[in-house]
PDB file of N, CA and C in Angstrom:
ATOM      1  N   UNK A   1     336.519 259.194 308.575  1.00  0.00           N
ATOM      2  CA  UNK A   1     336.889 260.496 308.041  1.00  0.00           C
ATOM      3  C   UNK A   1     338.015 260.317 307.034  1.00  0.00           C
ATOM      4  N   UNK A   2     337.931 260.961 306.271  1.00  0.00           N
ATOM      5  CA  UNK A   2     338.881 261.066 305.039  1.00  0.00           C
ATOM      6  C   UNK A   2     339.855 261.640 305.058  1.00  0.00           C
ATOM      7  N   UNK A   3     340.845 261.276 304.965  1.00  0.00           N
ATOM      8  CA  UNK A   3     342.635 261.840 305.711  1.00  0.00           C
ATOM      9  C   UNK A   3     342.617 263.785 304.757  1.00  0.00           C
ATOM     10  N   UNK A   4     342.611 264.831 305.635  1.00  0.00           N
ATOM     11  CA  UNK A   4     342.587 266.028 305.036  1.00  0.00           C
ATOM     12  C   UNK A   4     344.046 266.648 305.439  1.00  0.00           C
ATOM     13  N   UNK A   5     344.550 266.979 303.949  1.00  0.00           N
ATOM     14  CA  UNK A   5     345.838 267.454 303.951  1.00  0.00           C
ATOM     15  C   UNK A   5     346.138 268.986 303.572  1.00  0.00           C
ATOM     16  N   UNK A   6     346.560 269.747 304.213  1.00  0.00           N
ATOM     17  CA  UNK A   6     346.695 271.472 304.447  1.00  0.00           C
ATOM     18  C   UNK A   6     348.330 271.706 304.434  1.00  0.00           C
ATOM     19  N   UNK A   7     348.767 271.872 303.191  1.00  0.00           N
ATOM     20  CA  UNK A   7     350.074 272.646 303.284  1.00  0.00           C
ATOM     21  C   UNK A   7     350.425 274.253 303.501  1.00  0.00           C
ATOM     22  N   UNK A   8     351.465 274.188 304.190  1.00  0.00           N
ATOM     23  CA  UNK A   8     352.402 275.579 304.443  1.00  0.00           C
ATOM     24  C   UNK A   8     353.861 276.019 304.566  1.00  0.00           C
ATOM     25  N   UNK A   9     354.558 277.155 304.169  1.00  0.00           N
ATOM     26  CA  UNK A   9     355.692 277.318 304.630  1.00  0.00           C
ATOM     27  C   UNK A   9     356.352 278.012 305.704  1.00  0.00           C
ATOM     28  N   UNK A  10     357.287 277.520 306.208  1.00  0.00           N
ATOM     29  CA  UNK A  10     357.922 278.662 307.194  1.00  0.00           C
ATOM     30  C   UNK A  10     359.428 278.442 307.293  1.00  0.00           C
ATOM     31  N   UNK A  11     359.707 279.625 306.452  1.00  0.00           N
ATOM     32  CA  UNK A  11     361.458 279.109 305.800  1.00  0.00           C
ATOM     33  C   UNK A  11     361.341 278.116 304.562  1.00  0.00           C
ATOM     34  N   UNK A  12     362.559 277.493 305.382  1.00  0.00           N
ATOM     35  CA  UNK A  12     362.902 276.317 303.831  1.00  0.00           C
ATOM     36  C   UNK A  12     361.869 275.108 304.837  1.00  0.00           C
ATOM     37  N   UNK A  13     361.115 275.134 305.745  1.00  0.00           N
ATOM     38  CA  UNK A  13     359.977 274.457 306.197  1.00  0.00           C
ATOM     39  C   UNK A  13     359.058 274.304 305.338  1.00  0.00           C
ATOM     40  N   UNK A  14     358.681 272.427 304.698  1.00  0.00           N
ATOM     41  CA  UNK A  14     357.349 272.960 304.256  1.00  0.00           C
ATOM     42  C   UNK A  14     356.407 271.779 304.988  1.00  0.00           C
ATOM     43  N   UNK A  15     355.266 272.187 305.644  1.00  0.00           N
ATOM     44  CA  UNK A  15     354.800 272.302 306.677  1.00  0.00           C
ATOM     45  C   UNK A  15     352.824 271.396 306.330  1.00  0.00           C
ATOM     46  N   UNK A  16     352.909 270.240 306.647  1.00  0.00           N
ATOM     47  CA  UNK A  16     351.567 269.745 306.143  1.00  0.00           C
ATOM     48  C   UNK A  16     350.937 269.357 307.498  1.00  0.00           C
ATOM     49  N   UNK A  17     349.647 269.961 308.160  1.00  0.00           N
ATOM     50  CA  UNK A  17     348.943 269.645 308.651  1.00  0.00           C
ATOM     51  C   UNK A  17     348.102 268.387 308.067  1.00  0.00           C
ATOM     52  N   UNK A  18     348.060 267.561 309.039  1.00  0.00           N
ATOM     53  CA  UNK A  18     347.053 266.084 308.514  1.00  0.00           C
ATOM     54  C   UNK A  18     346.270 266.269 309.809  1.00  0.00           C
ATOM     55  N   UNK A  19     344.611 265.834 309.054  1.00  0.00           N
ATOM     56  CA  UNK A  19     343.697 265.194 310.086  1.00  0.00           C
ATOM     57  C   UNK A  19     343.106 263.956 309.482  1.00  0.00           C
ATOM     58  N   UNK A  20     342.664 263.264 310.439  1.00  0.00           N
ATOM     59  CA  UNK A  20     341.726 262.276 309.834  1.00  0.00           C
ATOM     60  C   UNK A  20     342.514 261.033 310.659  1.00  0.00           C
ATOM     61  N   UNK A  21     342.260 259.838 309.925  1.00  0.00           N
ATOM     62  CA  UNK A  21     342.746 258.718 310.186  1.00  0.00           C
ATOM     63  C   UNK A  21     343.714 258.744 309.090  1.00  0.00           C
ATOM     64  N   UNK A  22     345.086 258.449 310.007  1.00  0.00           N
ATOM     65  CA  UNK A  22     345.920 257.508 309.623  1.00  0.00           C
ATOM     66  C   UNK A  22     346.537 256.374 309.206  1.00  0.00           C
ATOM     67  N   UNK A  23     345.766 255.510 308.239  1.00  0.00           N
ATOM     68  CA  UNK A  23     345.302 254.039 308.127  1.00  0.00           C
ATOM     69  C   UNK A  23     345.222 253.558 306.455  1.00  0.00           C
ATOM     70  N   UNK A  24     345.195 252.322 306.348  1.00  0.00           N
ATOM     71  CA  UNK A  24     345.229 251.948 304.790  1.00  0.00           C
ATOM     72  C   UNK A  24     344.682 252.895 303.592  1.00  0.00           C
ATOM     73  N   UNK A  25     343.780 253.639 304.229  1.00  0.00           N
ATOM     74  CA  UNK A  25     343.173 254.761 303.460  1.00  0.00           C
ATOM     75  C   UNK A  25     343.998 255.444 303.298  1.00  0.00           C
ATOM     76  N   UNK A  26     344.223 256.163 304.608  1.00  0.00           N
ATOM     77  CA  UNK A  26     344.972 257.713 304.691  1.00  0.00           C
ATOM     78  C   UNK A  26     346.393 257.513 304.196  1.00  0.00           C
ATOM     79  N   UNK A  27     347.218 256.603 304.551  1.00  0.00           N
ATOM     80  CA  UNK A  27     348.780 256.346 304.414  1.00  0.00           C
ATOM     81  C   UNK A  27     348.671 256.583 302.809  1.00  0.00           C
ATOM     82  N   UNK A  28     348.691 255.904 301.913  1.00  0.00           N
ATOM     83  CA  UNK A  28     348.839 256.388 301.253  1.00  0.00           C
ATOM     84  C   UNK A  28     348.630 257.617 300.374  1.00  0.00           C
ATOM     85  N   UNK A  29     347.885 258.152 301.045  1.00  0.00           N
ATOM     86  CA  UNK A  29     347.087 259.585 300.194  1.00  0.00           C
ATOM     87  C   UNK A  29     348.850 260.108 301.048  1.00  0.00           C
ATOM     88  N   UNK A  30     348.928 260.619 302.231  1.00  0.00           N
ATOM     89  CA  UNK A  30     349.771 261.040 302.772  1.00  0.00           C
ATOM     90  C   UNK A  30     350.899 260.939 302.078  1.00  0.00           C
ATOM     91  N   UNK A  31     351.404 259.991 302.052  1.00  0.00           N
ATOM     92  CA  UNK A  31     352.541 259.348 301.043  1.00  0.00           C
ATOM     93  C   UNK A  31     352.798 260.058 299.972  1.00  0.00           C
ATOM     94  N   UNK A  32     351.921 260.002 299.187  1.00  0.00           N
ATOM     95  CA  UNK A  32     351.655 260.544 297.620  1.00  0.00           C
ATOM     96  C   UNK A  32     352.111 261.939 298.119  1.00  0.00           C
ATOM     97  N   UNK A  33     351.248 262.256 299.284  1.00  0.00           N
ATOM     98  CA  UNK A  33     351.190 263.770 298.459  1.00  0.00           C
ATOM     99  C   UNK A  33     352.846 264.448 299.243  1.00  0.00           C
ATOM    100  N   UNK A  34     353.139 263.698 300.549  1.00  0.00           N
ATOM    101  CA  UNK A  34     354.734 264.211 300.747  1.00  0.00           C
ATOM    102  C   UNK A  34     355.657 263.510 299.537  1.00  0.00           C
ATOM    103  N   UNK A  35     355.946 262.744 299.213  1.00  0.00           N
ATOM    104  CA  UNK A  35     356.832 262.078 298.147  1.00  0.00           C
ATOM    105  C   UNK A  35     356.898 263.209 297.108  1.00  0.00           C
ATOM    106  N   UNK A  36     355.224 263.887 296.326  1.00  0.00           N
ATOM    107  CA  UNK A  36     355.401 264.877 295.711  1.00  0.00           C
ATOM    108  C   UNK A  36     356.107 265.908 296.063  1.00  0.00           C
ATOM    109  N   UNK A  37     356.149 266.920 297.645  1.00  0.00           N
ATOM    110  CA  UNK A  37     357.040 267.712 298.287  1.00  0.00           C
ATOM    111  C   UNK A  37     358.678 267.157 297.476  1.00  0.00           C
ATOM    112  N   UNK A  38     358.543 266.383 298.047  1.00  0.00           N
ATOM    113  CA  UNK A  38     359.882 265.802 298.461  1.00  0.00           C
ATOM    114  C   UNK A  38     360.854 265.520 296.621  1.00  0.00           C
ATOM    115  N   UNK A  39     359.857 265.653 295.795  1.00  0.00           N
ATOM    116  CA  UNK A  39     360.267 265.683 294.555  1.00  0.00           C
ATOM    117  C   UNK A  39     360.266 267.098 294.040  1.00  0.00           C
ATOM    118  N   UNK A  40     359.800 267.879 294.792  1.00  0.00           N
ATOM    119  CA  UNK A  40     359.331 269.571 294.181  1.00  0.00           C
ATOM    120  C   UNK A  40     360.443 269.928 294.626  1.00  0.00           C
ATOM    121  N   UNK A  41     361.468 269.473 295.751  1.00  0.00           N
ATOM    122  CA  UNK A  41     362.636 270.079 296.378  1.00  0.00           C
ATOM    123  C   UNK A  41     362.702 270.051 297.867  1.00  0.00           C
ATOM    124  N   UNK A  42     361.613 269.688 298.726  1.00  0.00           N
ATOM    125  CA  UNK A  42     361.180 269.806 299.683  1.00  0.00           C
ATOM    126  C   UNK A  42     362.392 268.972 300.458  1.00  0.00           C
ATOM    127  N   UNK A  43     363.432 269.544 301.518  1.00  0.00           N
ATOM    128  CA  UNK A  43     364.143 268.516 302.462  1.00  0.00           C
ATOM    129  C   UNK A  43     363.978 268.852 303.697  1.00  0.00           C
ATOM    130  N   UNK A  44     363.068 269.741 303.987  1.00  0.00           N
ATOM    131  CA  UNK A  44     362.659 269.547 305.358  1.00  0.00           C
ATOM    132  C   UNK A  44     361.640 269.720 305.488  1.00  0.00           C
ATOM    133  N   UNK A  45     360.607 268.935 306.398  1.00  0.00           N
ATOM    134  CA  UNK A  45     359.104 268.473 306.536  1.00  0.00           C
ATOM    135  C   UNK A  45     358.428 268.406 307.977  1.00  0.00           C
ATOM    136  N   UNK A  46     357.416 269.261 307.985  1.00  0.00           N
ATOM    137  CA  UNK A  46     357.237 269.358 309.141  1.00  0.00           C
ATOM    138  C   UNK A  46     355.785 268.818 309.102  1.00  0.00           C
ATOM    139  N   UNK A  47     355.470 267.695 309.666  1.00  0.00           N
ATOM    140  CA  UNK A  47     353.714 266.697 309.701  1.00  0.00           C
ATOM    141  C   UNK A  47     353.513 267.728 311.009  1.00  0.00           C
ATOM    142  N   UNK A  48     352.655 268.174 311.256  1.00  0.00           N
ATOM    143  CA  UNK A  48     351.890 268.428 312.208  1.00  0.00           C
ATOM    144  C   UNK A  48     350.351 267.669 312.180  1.00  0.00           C
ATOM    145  N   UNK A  49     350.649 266.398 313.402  1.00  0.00           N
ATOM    146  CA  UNK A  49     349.287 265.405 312.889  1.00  0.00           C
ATOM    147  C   UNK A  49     348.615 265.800 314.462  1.00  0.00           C
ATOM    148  N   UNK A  50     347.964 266.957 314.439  1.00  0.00           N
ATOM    149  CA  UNK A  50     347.420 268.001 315.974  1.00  0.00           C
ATOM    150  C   UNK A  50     345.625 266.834 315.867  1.00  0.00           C
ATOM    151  N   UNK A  51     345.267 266.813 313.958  1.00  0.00           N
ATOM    152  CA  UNK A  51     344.013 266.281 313.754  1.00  0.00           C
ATOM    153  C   UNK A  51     343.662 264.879 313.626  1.00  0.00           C
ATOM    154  N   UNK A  52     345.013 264.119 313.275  1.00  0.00           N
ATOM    155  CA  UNK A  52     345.062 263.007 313.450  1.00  0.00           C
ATOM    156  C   UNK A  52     343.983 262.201 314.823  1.00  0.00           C
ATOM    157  N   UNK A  53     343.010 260.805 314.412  1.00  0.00           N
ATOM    158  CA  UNK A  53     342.518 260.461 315.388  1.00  0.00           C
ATOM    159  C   UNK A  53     342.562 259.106 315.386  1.00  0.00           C
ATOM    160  N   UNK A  54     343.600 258.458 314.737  1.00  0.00           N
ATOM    161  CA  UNK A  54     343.667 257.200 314.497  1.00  0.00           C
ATOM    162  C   UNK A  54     345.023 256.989 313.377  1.00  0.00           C
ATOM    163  N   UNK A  55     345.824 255.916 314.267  1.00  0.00           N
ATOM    164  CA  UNK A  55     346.705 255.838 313.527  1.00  0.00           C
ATOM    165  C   UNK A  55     346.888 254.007 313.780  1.00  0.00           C
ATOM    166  N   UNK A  56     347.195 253.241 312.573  1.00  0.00           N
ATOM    167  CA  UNK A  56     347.306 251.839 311.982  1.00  0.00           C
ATOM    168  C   UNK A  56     348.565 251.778 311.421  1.00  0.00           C
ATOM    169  N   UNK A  57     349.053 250.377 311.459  1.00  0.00           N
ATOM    170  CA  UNK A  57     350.395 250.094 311.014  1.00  0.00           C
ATOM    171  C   UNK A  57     350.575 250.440 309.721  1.00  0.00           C
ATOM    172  N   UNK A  58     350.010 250.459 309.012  1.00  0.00           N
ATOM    173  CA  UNK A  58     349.851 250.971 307.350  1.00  0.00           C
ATOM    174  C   UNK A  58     350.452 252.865 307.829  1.00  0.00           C
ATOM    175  N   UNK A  59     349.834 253.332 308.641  1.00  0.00           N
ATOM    176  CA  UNK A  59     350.543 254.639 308.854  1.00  0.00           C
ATOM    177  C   UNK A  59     351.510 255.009 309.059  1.00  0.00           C
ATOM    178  N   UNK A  60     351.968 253.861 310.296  1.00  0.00           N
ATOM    179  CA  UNK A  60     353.341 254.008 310.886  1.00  0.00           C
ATOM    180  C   UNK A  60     354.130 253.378 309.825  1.00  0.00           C
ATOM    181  N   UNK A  61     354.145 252.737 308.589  1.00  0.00           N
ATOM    182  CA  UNK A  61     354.692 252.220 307.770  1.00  0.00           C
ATOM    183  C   UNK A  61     354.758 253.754 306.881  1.00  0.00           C
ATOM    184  N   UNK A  62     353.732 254.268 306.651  1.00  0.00           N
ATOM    185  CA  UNK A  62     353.694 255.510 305.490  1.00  0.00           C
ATOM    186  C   UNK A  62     354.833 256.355 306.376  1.00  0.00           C
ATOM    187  N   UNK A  63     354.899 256.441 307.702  1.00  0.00           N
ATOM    188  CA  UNK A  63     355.515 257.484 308.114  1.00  0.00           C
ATOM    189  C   UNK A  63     357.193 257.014 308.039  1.00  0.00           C
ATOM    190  N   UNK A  64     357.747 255.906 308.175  1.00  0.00           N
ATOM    191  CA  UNK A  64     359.011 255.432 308.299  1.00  0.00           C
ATOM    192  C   UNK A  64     359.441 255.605 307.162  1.00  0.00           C
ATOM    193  N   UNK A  65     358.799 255.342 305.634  1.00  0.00           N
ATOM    194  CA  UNK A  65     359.252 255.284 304.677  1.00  0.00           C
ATOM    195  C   UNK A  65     359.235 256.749 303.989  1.00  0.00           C
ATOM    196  N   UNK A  66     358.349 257.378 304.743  1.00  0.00           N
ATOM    197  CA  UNK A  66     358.348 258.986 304.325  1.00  0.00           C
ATOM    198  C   UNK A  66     359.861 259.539 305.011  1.00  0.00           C
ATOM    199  N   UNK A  67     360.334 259.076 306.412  1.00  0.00           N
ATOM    200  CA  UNK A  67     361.432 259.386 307.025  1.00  0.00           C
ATOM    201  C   UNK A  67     362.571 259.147 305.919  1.00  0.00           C
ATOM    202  N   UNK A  68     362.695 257.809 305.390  1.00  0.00           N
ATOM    203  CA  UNK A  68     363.362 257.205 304.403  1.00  0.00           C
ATOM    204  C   UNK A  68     363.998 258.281 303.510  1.00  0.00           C
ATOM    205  N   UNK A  69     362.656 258.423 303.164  1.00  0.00           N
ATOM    206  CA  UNK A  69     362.682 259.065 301.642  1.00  0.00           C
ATOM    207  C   UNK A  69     363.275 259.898 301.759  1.00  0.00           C
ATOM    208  N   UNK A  70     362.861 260.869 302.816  1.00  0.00           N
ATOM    209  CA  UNK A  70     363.618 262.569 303.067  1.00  0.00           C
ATOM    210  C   UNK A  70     365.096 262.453 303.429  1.00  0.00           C
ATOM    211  N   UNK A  71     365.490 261.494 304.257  1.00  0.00           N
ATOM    212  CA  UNK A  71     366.622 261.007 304.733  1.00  0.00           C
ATOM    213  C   UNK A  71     367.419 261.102 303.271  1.00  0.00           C
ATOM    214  N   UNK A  72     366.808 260.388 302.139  1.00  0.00           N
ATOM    215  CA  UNK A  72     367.648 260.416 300.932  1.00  0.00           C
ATOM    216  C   UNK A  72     368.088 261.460 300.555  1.00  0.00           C
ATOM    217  N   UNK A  73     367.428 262.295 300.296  1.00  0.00           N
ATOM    218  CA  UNK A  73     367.583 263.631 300.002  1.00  0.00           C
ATOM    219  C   UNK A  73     368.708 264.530 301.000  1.00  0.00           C
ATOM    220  N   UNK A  74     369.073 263.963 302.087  1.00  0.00           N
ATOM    221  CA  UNK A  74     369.755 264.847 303.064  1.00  0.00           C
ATOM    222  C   UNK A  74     368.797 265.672 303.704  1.00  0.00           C
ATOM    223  N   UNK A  75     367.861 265.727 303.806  1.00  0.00           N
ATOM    224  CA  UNK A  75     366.421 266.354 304.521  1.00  0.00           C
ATOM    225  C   UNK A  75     366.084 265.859 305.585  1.00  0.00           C
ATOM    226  N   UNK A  76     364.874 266.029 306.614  1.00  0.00           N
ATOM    227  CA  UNK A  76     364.633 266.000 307.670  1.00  0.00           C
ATOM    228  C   UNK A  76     363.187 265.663 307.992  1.00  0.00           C
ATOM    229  N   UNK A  77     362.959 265.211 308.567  1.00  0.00           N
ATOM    230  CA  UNK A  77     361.246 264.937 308.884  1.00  0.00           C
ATOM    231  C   UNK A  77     360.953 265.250 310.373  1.00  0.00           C
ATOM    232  N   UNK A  78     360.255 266.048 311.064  1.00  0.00           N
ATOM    233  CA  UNK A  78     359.594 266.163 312.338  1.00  0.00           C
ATOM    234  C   UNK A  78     357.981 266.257 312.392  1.00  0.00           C
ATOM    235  N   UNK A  79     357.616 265.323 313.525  1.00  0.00           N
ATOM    236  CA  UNK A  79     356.332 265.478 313.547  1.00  0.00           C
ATOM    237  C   UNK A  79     355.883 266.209 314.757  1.00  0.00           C
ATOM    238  N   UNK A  80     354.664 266.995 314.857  1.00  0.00           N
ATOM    239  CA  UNK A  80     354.510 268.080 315.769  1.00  0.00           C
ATOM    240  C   UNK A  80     352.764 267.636 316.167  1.00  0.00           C
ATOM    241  N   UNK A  81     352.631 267.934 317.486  1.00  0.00           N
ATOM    242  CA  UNK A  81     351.395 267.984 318.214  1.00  0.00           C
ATOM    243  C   UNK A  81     350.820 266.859 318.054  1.00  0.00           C
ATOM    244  N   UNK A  82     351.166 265.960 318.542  1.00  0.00           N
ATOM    245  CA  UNK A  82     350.947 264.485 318.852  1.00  0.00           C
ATOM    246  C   UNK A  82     349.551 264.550 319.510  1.00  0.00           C
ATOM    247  N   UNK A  83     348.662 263.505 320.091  1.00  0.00           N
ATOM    248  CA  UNK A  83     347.892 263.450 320.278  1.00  0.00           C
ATOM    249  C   UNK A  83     348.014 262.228 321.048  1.00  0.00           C
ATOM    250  N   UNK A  84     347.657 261.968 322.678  1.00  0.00           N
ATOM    251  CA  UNK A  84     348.202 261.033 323.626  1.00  0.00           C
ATOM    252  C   UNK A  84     347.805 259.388 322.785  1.00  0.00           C
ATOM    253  N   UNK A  85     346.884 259.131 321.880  1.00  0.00           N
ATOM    254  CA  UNK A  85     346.955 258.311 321.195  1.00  0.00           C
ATOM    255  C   UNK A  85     347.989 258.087 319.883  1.00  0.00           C
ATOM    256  N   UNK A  86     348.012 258.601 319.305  1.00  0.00           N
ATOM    257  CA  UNK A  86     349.070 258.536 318.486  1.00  0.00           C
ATOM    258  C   UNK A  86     350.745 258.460 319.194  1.00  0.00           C
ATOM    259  N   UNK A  87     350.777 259.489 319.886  1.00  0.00           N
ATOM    260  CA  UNK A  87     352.047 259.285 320.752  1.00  0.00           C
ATOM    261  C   UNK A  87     352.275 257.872 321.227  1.00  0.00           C
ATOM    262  N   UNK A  88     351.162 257.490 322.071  1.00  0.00           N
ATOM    263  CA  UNK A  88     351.742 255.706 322.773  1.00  0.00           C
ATOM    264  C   UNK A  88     351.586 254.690 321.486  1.00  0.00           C
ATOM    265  N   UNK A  89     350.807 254.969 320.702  1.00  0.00           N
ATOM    266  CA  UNK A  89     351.306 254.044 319.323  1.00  0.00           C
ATOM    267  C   UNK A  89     352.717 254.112 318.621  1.00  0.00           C
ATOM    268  N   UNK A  90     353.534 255.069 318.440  1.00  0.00           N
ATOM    269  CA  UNK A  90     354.682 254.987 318.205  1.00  0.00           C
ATOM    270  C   UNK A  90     355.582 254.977 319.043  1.00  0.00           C
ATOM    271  N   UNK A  91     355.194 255.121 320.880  1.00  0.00           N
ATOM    272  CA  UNK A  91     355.800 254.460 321.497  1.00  0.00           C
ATOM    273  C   UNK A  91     355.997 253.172 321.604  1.00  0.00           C
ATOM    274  N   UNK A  92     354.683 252.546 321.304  1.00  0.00           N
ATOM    275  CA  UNK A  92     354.845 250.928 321.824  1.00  0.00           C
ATOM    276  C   UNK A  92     355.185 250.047 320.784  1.00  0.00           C
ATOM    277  N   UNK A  93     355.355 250.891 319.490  1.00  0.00           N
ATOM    278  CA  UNK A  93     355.762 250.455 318.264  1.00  0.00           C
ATOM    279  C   UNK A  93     357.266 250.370 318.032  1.00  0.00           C
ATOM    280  N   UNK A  94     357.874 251.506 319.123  1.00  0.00           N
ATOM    281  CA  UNK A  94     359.368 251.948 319.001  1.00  0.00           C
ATOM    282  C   UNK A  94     359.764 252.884 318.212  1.00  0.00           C
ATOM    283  N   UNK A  95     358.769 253.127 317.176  1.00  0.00           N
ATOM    284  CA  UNK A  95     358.875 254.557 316.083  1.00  0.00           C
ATOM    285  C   UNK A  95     359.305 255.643 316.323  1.00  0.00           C
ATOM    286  N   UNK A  96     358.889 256.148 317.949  1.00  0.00           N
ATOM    287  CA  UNK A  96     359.151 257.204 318.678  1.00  0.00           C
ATOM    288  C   UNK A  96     360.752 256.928 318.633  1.00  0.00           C
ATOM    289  N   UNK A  97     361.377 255.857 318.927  1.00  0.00           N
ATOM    290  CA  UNK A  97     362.990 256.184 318.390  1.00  0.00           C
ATOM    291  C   UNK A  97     363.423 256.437 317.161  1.00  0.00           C
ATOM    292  N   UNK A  98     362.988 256.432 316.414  1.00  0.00           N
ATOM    293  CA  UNK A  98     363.208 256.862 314.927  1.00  0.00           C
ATOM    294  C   UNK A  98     362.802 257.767 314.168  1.00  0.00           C
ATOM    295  N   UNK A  99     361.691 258.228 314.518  1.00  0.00           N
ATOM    296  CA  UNK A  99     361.098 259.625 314.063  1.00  0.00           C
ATOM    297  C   UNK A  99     361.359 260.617 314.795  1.00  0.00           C
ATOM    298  N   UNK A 100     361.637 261.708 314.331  1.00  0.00           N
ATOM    299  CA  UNK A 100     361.716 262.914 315.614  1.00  0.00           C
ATOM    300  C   UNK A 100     360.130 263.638 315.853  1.00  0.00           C
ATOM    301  N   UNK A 101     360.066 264.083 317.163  1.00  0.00           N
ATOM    302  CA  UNK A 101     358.750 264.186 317.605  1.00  0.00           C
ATOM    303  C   UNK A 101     359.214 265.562 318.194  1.00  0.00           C
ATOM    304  N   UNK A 102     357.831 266.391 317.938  1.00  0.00           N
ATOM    305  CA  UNK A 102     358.716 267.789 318.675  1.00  0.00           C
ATOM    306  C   UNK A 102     356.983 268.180 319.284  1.00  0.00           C
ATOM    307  N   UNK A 103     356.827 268.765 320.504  1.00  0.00           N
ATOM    308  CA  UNK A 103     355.808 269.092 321.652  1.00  0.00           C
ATOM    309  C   UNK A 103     354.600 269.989 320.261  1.00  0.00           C
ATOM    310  N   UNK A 104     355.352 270.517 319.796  1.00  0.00           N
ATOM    311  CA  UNK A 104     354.540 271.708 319.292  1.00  0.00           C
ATOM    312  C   UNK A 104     355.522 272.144 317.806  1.00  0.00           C
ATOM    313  N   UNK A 105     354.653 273.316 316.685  1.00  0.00           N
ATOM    314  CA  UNK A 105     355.071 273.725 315.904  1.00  0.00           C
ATOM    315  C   UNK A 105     356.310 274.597 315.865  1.00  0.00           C
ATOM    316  N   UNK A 106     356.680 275.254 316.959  1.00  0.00           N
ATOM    317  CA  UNK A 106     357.879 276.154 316.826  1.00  0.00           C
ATOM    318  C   UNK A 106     358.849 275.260 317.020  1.00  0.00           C
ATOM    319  N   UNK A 107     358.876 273.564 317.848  1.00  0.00           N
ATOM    320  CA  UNK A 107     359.910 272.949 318.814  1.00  0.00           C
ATOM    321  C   UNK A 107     360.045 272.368 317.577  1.00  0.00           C
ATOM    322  N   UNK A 108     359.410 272.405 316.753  1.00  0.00           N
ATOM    323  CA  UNK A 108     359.355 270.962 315.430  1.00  0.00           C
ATOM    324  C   UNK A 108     360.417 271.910 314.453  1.00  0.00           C
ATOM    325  N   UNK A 109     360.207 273.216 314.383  1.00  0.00           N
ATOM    326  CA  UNK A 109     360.568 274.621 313.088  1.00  0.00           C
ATOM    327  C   UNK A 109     362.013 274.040 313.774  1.00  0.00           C
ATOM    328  N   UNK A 110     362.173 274.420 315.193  1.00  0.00           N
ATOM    329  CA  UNK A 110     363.619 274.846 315.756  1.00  0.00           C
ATOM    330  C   UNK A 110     364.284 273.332 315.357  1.00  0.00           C
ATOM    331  N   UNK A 111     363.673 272.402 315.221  1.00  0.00           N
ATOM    332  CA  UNK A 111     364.346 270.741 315.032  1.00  0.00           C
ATOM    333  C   UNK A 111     364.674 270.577 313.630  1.00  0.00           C
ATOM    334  N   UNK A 112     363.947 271.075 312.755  1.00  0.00           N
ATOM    335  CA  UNK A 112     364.671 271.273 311.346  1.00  0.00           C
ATOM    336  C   UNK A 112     365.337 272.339 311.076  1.00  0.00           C
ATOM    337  N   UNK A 113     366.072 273.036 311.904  1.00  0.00           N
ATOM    338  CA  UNK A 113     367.108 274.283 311.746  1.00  0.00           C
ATOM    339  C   UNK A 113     368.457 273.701 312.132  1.00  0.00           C
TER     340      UNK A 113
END
């Protein structure tokens, strides 16, 4: 499946649903298209990856350096509605200490406030 990207706002939230795989494919499409946010003004980011069904080190790489990036800016990154696979991949990766992870979309809104 082909990584499908759905933006939204809520507040100074701007808010991208991803599905698909997360992987040499997808990472960079992902990349591209937050980096663009993140150049439009965007400093707080909310991934909700609910569709996500596969995630590869190429992802967890797109996602650290997406953290990076926003970090530059003085901005924020949370990811929302994990999926018990994706979750133990950035557990066993350790990512889960470095990214913020929030249960759901409002816990993710209230984490960039």
């Amino acid at each position: 499946m082909i990584l499908k990207l759905q933006d939204a706002t809520v507040g100074a939230a701007a808010i991208v649903s991803v599905a698909g795989r997360l992987d040499g494919v997808g990472a960079p499409e992902i990349a591209a298209h937050c980096n663009t946010l993140i150049k439009g003004g965007a400093t707080r980011l909310l991934l909700d990856v609910e569709g996500v069904d596969y995630i590869s080190s190429a992802g967890l790489r797109s996602l650290l350096v997406l953290a990076k990036s926003i970090k530059a800016v003085h901005g924020s990154l949370v990811l929302c509605n994990l999926s018990p696979m994706v979750r133990d991949v950035l557990a066993i990766s350790g990512c889960d200490k470095i990214l913020t992870l929030a249960v759901n979309r409002d816990a993710a809104i209230a984490a960039l406030t």
